[in-house]
C-alpha atoms as a PDB file:
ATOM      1  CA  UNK A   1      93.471  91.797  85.740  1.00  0.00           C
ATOM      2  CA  UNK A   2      91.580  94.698  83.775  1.00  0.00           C
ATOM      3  CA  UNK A   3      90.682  98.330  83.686  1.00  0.00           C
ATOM      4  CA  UNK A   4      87.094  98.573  82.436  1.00  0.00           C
ATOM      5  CA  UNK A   5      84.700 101.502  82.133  1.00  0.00           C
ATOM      6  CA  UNK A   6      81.550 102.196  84.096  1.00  0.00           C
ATOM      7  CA  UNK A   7      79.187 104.080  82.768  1.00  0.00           C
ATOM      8  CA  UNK A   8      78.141 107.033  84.399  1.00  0.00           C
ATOM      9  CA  UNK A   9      81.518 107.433  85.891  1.00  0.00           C
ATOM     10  CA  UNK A  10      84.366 109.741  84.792  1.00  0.00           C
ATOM     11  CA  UNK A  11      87.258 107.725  86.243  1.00  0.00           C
ATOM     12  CA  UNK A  12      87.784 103.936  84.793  1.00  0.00           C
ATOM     13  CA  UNK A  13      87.752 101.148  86.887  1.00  0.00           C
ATOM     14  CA  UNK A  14      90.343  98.334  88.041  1.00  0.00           C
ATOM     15  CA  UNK A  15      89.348  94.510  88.342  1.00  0.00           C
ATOM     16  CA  UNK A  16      92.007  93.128  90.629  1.00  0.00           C
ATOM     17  CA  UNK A  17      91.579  89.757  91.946  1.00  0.00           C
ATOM     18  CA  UNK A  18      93.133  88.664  95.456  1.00  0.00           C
ATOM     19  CA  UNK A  19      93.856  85.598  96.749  1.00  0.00           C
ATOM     20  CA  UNK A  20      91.221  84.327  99.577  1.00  0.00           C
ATOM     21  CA  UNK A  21      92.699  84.255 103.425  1.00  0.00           C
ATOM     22  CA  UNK A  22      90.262  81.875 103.968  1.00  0.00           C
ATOM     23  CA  UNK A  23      89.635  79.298 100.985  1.00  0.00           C
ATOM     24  CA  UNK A  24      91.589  77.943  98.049  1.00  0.00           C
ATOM     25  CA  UNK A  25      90.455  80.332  95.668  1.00  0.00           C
ATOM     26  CA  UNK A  26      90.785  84.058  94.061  1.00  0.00           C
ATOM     27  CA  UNK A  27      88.840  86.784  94.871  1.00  0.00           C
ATOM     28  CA  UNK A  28      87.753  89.935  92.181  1.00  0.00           C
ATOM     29  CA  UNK A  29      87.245  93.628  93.771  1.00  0.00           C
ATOM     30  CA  UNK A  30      86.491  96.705  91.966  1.00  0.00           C
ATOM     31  CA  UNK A  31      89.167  99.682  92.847  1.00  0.00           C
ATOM     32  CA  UNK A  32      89.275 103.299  91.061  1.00  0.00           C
ATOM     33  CA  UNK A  33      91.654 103.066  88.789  1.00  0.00           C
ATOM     34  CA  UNK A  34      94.822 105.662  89.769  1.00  0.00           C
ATOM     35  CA  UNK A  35      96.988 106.763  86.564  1.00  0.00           C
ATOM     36  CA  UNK A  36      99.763 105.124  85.875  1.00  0.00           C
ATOM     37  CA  UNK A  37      97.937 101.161  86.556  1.00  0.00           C
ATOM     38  CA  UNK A  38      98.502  98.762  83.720  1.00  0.00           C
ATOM     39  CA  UNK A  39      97.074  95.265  83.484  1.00  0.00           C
ATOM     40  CA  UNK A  40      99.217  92.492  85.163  1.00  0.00           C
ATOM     41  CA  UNK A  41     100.667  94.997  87.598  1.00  0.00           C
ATOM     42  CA  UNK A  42     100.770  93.493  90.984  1.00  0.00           C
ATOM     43  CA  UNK A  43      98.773  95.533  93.539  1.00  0.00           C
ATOM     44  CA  UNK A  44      99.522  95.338  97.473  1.00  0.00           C
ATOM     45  CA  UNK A  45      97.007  96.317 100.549  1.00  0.00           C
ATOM     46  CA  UNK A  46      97.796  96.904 103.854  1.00  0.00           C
ATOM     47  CA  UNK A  47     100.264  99.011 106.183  1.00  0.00           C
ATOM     48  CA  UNK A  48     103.688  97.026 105.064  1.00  0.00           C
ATOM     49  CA  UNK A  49     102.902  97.686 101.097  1.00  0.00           C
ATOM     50  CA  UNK A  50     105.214 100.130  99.469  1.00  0.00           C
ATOM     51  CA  UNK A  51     104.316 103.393  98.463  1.00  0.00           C
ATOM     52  CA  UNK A  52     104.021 102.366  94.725  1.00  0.00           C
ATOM     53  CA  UNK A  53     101.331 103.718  92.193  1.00  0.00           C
ATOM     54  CA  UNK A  54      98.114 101.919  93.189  1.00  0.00           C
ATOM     55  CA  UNK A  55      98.782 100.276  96.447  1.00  0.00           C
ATOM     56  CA  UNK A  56      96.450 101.172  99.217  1.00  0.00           C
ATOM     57  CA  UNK A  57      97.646 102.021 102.923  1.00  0.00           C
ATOM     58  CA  UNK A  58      96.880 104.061 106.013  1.00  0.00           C
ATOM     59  CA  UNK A  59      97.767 107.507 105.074  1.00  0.00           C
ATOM     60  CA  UNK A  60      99.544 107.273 108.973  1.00  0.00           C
ATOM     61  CA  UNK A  61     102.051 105.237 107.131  1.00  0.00           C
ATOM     62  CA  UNK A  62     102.764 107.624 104.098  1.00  0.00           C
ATOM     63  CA  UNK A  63     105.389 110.725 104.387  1.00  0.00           C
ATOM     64  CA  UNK A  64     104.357 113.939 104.540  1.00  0.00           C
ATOM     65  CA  UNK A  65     103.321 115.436 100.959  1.00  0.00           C
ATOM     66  CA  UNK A  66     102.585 112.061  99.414  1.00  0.00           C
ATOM     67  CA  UNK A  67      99.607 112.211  96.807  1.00  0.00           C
ATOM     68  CA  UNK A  68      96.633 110.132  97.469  1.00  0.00           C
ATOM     69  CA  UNK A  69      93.262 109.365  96.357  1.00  0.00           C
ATOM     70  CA  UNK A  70      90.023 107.628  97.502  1.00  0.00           C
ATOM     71  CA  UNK A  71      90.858 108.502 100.822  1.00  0.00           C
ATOM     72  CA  UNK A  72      88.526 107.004 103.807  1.00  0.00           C
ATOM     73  CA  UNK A  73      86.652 109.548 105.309  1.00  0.00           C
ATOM     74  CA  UNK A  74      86.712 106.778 108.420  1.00  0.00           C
ATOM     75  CA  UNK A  75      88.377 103.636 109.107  1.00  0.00           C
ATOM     76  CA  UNK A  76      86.602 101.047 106.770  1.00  0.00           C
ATOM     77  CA  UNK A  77      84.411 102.988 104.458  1.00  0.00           C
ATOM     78  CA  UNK A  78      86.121 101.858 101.437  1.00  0.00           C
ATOM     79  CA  UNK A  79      87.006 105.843 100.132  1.00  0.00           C
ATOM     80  CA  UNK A  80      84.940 108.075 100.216  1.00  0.00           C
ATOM     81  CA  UNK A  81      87.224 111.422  99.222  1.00  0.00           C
ATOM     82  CA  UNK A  82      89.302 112.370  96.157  1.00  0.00           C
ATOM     83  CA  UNK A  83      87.263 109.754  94.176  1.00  0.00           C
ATOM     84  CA  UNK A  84      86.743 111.788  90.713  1.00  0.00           C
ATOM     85  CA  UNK A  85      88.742 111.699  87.596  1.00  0.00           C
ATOM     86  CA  UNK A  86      92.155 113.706  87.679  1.00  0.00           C
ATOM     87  CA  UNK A  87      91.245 114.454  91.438  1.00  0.00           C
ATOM     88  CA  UNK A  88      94.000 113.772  94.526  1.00  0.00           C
ATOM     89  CA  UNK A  89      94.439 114.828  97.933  1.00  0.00           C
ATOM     90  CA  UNK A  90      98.055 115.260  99.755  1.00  0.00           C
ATOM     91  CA  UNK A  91      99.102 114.051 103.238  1.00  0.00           C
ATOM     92  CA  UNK A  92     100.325 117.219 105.035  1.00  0.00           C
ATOM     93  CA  UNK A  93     101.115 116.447 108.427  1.00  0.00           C
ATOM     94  CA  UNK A  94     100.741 113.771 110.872  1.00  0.00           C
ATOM     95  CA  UNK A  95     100.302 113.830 114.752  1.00  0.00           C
ATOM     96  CA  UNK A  96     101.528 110.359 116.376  1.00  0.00           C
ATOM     97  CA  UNK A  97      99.822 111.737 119.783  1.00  0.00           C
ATOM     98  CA  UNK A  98      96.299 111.786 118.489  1.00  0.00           C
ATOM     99  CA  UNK A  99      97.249 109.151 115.558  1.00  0.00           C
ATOM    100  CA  UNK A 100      95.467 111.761 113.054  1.00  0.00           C
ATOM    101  CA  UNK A 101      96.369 113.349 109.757  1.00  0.00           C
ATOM    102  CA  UNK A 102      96.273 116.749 108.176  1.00  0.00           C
ATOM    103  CA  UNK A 103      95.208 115.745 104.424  1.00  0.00           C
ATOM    104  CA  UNK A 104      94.118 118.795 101.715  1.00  0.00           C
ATOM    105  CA  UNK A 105      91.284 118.043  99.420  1.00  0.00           C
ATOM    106  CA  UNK A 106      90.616 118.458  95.951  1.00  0.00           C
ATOM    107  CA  UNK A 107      88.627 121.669  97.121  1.00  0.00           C
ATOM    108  CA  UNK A 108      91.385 122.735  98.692  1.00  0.00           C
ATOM    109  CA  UNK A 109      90.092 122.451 102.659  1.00  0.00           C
ATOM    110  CA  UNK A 110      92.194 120.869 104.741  1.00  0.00           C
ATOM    111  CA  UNK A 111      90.855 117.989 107.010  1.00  0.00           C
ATOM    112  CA  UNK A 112      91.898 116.296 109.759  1.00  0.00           C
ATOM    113  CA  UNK A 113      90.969 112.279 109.682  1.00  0.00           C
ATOM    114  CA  UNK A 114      92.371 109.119 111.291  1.00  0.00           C
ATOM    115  CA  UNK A 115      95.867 107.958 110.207  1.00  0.00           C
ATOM    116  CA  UNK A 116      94.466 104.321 110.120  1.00  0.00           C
ATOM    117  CA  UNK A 117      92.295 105.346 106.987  1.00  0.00           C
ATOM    118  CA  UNK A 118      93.558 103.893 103.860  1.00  0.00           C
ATOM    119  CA  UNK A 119      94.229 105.786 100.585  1.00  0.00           C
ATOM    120  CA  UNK A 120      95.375 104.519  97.150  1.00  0.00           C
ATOM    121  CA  UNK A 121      98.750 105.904  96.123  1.00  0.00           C
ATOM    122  CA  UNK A 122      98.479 108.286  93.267  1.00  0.00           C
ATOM    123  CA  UNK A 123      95.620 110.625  91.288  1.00  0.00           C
ATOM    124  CA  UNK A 124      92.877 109.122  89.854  1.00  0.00           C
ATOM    125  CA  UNK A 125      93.195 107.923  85.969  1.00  0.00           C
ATOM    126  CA  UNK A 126      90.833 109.775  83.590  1.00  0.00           C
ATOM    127  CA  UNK A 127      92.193 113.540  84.296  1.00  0.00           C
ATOM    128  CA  UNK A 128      91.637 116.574  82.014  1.00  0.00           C
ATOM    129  CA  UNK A 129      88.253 114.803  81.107  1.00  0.00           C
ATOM    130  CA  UNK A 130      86.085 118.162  81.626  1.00  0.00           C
ATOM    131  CA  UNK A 131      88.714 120.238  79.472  1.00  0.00           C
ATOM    132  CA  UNK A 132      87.177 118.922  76.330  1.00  0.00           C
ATOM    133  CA  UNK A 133      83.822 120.746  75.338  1.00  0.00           C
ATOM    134  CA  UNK A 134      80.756 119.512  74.605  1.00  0.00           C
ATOM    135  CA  UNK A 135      79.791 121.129  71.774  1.00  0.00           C
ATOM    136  CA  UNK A 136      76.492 119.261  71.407  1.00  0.00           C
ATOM    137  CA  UNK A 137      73.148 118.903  73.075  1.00  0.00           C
ATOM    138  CA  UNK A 138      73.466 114.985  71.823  1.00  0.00           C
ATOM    139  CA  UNK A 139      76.643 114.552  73.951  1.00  0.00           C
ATOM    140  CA  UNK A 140      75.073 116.219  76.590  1.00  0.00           C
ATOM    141  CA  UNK A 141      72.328 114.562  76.371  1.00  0.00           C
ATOM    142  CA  UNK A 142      73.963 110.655  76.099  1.00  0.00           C
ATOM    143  CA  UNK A 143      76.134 111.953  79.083  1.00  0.00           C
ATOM    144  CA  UNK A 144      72.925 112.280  81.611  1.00  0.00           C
ATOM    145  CA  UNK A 145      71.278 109.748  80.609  1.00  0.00           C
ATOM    146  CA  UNK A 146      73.997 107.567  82.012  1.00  0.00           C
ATOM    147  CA  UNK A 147      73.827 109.673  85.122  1.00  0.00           C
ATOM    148  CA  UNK A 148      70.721 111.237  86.652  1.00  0.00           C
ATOM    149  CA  UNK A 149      67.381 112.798  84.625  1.00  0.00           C
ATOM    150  CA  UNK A 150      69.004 116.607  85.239  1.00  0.00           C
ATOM    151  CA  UNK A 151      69.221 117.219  81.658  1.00  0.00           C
ATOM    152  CA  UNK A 152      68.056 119.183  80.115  1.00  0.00           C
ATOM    153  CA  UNK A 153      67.123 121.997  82.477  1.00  0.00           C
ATOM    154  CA  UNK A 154      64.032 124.471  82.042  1.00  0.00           C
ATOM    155  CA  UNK A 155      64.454 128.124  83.725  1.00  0.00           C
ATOM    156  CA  UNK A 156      61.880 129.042  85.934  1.00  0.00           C
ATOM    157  CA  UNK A 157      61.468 132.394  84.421  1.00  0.00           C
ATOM    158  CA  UNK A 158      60.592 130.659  80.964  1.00  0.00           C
ATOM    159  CA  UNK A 159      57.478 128.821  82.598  1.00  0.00           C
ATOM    160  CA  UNK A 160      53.935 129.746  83.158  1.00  0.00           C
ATOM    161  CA  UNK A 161      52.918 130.878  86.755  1.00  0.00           C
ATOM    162  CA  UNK A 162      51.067 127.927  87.383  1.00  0.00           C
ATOM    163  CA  UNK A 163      54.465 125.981  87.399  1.00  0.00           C
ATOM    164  CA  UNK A 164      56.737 128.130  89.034  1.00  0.00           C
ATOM    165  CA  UNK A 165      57.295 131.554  91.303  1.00  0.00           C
ATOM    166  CA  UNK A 166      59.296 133.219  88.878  1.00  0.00           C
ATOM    167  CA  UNK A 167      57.176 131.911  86.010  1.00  0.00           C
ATOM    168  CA  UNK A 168      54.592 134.364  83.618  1.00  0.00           C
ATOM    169  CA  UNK A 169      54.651 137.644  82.555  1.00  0.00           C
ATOM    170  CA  UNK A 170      55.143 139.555  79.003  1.00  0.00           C
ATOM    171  CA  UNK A 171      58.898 139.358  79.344  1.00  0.00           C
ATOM    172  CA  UNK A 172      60.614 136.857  81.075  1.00  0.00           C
ATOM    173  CA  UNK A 173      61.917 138.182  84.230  1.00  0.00           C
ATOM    174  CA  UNK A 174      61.595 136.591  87.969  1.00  0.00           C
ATOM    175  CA  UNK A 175      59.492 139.947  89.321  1.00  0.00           C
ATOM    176  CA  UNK A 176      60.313 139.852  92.798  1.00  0.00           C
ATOM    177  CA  UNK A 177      63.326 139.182  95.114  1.00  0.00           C
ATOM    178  CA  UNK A 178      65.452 135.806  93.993  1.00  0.00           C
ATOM    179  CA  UNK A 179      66.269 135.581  97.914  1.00  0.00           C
ATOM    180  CA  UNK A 180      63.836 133.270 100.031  1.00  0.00           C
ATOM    181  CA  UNK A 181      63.566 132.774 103.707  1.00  0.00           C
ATOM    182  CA  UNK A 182      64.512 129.308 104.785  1.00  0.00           C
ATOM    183  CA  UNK A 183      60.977 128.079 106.144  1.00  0.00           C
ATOM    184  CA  UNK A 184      59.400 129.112 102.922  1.00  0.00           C
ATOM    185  CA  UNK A 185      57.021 125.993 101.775  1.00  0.00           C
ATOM    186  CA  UNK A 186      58.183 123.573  99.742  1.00  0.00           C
ATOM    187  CA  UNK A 187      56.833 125.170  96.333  1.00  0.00           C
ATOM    188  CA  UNK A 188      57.929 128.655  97.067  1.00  0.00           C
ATOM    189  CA  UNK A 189      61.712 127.556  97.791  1.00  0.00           C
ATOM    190  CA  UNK A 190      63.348 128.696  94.698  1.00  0.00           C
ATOM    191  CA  UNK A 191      66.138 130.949  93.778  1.00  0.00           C
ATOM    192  CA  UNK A 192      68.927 131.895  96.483  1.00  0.00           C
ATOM    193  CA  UNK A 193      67.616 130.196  98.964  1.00  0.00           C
ATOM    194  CA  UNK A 194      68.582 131.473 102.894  1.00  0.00           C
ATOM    195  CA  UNK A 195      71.153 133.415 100.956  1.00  0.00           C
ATOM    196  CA  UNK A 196      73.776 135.236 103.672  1.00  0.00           C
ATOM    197  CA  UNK A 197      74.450 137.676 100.271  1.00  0.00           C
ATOM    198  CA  UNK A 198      74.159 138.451  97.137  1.00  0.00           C
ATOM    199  CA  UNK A 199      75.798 140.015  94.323  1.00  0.00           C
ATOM    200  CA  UNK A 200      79.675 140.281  93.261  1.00  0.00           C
ATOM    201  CA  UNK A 201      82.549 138.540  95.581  1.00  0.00           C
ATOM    202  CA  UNK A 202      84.666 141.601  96.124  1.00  0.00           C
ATOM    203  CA  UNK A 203      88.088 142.002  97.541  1.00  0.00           C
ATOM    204  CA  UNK A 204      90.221 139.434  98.550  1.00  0.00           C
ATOM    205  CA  UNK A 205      89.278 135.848  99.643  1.00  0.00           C
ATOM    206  CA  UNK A 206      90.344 134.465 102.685  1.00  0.00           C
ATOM    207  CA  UNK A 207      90.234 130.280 103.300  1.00  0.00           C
ATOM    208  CA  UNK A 208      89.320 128.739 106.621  1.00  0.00           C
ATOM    209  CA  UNK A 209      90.617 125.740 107.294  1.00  0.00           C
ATOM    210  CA  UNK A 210      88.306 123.758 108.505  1.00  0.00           C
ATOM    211  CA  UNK A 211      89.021 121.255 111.752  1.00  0.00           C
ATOM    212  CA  UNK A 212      87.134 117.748 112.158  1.00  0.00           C
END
């Protein structure tokens, strides 16, 4: 029916409106919008739809390599993965014994889920939103308050002591160790918090692929 915007939301959203099982009448649900939707497209659910742009089926049904977004993370959560703008994850395998799926996020981890979850054919619309800079505290600031009160953010070092570890002195600078155990009270717990290490990532980086 429509694609509208939600506030506080990167991706735009698609009003599509289904016909009831049960009564003589239509029924409106709110889907995240994958690139390539127009209005009046027709949009099918379920494990006979095709794999067309914006239908949603079990990623059990879809061939190997298929791009897919707000993937379940289990049968009948609605999506839960691959749910931001420009974002997609791809069906690698599937194992008809276990009825599971390989799938690789948008973080690049590969997970193993249920082929009965259900997926939405395609990458979410509203891609290459965070390639445009700010430039402005104003945009900034309009952008948070449609979000959560994190902006704008004060440095700890830049306080007094009274309102933070790392706060007071005649230069700003934190004065002792960033790290912090991981029982520390609750108004000590700042910095790198349980950190394993510190410092640069050197040499190469190897990814574990992570089974669940």
């Amino acid at each position: 029916q429509d694609i509208i915007h939600d506030p506080g939301r990167g991706a735009p959203l698609a009003k599509i409106a289904f016909r009831d099982p049960y009564r003589f009448k239509k029924r409106t649900e709110l889907f995240i919008a994958a690139e390539g939707i127009h209005t009046g497209q027709f949009v099918y659910c379920g494990k006979k739809a095709q794999l067309n742009i914006g239908n949603v089926l079990p990623v059990g049904t879809m061939p190997e390599g298929t791009i897919v977004c707000c993937l379940e993370e289990k049968p009948g959560d609605r999506g839960k993965l691959a749910r931001a703008s420009g974002n997609y994850a791809t069906v690698i395998s599937h194992n008809p014994e276990t009825k599971k799926t390989r799938v690789k996020l948008p973080s690049g981890s590969k997970k193993v889920i249920s082929s009965a979850n259900r997926a939405i054919v395609g990458i979410v619309a509203g891609g290459g939103r965070i390639d445009k800079p700010i430039l402005k505290a104003g945009r900034a600031y309009h952008k948070y308050k449609a979000k959560r009160n994190c902006w704008p953010r004060v440095r700890g070092v830049a306080m007094n002591p009274v309102e933070h570890p790392f706060g007071g002195g005649n230069h700003q600078h934190i004065g002792k160790p960033s790290t912090i155990r991981r029982d520390a009270p609750a108004g000590r717990k700042v910095g790198l918090i349980a950190a394993r290490r510190t410092g640069r990532l050197r040499g190469t980086k190897t990814v574990q692929e992570k089974e669940n």
